[in-house]
N, C-alpha and C. Protein backbone atom coordinates (compact mmCIF):
# COMPACT_ATOMS: atom_id res chain seq x y z
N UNK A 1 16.04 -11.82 -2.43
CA UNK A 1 15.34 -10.95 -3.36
C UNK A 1 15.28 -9.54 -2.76
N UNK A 2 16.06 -8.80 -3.16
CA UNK A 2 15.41 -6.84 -2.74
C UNK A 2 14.17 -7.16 -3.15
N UNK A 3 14.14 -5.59 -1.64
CA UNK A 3 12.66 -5.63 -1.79
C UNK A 3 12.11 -4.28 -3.29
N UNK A 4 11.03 -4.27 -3.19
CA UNK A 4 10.84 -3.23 -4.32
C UNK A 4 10.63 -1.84 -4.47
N UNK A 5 10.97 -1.46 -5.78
CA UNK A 5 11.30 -0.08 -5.65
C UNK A 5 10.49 0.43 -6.74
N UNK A 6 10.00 1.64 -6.54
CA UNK A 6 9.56 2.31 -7.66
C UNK A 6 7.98 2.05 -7.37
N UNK A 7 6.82 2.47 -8.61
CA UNK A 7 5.86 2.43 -8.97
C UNK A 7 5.80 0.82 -8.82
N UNK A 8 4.32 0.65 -8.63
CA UNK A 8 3.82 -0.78 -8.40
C UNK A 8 2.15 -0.76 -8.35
N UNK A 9 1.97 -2.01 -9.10
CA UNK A 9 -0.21 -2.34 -9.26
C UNK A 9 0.33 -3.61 -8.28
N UNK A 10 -0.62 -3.84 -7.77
CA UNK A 10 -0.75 -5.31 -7.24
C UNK A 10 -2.36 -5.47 -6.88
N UNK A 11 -2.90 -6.66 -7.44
CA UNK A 11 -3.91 -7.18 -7.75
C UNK A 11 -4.02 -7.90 -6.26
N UNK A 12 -5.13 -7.68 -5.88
CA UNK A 12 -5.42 -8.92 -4.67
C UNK A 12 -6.53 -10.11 -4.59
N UNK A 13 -6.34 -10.85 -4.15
CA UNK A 13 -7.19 -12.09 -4.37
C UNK A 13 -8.58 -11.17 -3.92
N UNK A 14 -9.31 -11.93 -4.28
CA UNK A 14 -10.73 -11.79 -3.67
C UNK A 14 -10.72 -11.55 -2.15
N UNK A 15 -11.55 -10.38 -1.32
CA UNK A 15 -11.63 -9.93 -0.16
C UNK A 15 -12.14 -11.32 0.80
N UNK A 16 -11.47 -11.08 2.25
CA UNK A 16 -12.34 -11.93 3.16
C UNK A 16 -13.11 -10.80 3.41
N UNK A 17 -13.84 -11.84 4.71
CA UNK A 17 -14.52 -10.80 5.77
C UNK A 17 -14.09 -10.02 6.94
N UNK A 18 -12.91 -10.47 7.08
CA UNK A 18 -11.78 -10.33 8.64
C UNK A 18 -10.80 -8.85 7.96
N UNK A 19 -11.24 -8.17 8.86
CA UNK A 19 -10.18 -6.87 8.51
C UNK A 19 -8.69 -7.14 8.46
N UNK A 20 -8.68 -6.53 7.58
CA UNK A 20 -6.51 -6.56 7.53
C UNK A 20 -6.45 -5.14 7.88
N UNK A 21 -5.15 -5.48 8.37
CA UNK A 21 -4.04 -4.19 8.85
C UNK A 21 -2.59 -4.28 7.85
N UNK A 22 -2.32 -3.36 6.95
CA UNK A 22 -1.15 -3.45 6.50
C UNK A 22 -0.36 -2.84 6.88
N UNK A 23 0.76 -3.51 7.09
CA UNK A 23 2.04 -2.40 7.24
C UNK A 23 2.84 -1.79 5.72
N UNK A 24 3.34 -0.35 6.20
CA UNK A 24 3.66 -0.22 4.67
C UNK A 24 5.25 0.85 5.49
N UNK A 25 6.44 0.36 4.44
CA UNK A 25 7.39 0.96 5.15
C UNK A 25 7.86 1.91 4.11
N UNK A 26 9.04 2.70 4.08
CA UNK A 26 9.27 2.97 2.60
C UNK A 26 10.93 3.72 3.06
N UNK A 27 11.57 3.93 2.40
CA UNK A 27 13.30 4.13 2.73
C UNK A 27 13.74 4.85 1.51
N UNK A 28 13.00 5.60 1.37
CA UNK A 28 12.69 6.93 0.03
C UNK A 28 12.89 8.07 0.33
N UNK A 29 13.66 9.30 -0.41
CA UNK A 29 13.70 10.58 0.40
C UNK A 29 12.35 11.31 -0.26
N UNK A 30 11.36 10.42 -0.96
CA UNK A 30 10.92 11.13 -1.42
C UNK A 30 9.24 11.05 -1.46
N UNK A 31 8.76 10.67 -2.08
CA UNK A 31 6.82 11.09 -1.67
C UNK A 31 7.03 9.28 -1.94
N UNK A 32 5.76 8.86 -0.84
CA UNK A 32 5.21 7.64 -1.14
C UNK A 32 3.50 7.63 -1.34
N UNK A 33 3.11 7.30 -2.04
CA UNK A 33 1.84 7.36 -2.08
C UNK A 33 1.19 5.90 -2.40
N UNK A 34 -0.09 5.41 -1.50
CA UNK A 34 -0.39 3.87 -1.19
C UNK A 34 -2.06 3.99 -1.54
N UNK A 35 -2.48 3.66 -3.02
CA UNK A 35 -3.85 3.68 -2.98
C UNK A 35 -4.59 2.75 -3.03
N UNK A 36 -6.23 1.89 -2.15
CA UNK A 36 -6.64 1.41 -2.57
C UNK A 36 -7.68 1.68 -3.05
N UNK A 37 -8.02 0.39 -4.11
CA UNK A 37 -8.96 0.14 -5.22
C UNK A 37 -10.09 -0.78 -4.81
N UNK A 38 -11.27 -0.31 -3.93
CA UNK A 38 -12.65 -1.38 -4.26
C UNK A 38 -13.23 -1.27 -5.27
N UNK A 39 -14.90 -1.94 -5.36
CA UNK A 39 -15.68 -1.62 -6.66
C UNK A 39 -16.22 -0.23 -6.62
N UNK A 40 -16.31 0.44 -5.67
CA UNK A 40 -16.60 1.48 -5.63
C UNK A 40 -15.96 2.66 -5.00
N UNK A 41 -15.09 2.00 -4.44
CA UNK A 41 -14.16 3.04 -3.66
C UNK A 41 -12.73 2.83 -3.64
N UNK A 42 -12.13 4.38 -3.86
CA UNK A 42 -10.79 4.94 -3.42
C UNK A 42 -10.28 5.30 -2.06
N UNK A 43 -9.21 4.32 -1.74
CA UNK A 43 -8.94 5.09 -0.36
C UNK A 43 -7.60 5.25 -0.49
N UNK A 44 -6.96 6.32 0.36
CA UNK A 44 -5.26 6.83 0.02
C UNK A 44 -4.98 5.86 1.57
N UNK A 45 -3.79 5.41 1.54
CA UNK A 45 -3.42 4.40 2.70
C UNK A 45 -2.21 4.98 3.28
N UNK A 46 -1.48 5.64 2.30
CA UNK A 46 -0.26 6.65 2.95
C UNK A 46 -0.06 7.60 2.01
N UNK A 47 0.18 9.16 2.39
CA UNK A 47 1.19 10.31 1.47
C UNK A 47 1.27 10.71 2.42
N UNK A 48 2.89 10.06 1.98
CA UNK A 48 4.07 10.57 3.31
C UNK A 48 5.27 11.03 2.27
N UNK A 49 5.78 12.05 2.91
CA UNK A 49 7.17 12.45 2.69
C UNK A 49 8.73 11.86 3.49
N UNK A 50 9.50 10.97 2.56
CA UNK A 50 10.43 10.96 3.06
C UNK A 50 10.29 9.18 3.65
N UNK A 51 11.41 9.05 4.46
CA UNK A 51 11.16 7.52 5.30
C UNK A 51 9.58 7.55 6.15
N UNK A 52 8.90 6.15 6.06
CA UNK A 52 7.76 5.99 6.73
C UNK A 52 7.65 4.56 6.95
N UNK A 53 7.13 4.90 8.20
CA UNK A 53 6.80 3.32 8.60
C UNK A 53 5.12 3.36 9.34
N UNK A 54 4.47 2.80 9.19
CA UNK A 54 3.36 2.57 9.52
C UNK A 54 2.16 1.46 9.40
N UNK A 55 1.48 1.58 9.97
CA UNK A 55 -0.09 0.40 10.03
C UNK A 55 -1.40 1.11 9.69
N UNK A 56 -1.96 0.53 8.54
CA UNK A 56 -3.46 1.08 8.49
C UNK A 56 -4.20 0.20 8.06
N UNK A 57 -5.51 0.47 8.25
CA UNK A 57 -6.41 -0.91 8.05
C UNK A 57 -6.54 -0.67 6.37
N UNK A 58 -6.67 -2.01 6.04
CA UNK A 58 -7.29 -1.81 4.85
C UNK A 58 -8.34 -2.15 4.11
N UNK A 59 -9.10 -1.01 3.79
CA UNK A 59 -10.75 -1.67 3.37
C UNK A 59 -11.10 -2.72 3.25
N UNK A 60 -12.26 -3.11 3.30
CA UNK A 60 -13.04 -3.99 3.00
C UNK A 60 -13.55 -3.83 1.55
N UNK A 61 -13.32 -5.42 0.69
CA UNK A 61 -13.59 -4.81 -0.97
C UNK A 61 -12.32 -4.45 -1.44
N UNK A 62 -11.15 -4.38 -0.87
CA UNK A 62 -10.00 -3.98 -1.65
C UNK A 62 -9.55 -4.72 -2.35
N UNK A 63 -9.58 -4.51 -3.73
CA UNK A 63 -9.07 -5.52 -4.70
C UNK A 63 -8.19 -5.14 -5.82
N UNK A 64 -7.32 -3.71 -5.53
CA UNK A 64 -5.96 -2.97 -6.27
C UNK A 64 -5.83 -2.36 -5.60
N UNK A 65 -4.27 -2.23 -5.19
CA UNK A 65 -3.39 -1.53 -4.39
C UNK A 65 -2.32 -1.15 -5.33
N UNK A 66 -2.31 0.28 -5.41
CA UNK A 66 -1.27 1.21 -6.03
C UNK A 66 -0.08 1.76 -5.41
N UNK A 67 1.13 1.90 -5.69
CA UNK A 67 2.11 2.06 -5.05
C UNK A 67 2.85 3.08 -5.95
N UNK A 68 3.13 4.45 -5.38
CA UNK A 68 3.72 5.48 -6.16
C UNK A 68 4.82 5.93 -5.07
N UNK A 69 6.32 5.32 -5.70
CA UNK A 69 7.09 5.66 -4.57
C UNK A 69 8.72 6.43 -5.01
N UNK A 70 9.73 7.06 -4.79
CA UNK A 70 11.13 7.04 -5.28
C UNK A 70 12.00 6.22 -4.69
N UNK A 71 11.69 4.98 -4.04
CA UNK A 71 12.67 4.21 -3.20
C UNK A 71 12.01 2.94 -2.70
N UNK A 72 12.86 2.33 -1.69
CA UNK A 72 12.48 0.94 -1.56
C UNK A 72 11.29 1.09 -0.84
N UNK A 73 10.52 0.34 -0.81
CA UNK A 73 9.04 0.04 -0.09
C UNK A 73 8.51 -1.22 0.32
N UNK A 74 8.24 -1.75 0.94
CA UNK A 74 7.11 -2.99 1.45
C UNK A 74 5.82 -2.99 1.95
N UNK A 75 5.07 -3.72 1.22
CA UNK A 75 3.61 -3.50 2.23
C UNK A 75 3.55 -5.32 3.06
N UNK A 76 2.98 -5.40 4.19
CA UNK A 76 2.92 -6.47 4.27
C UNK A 76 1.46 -6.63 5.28
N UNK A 77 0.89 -7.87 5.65
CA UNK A 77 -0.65 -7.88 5.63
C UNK A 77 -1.60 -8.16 5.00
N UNK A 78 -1.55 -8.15 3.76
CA UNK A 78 -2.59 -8.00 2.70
C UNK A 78 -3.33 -8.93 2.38
């Protein structure tokens, strides 16, 4: 299966209590942008230009993760 490309919602199960770390890569010449969604809060997880590879934690309460990208991307962790 390629991995995915483009714009993406992804819904997440119900939060634990144990912090996650996601990795998020992307092989795009172009803007990636990684948002999450709690009940009360927005957090940006990457706006990067171009190829990126990286680790960031991801909230506690995160329960939509937005993906605004021009190229292939993966998040993994979640």
């Amino acid at each position: 299966m390629p991995p995915p490309e483009g714009d993406e919602v992804l819904t997440l199960p119900p939060a634990s209590s144990a912090p996650a770390t996601v990795r998020i890569e992307h092989a795009g010449s172009g803007t990636i942008i990684v948002h999450a969604y709690g009940d009360d809060s927005r957090d940006i997880l990457a706006s990067e230009i171009g190829a990126y590879r990286g680790e960031v934690p991801l909230p506690a309460g995160t329960s939509l993760v937005t993906i605004t990208a021009d190229g292939t991307w993966s998040l993994t962790g979640m």
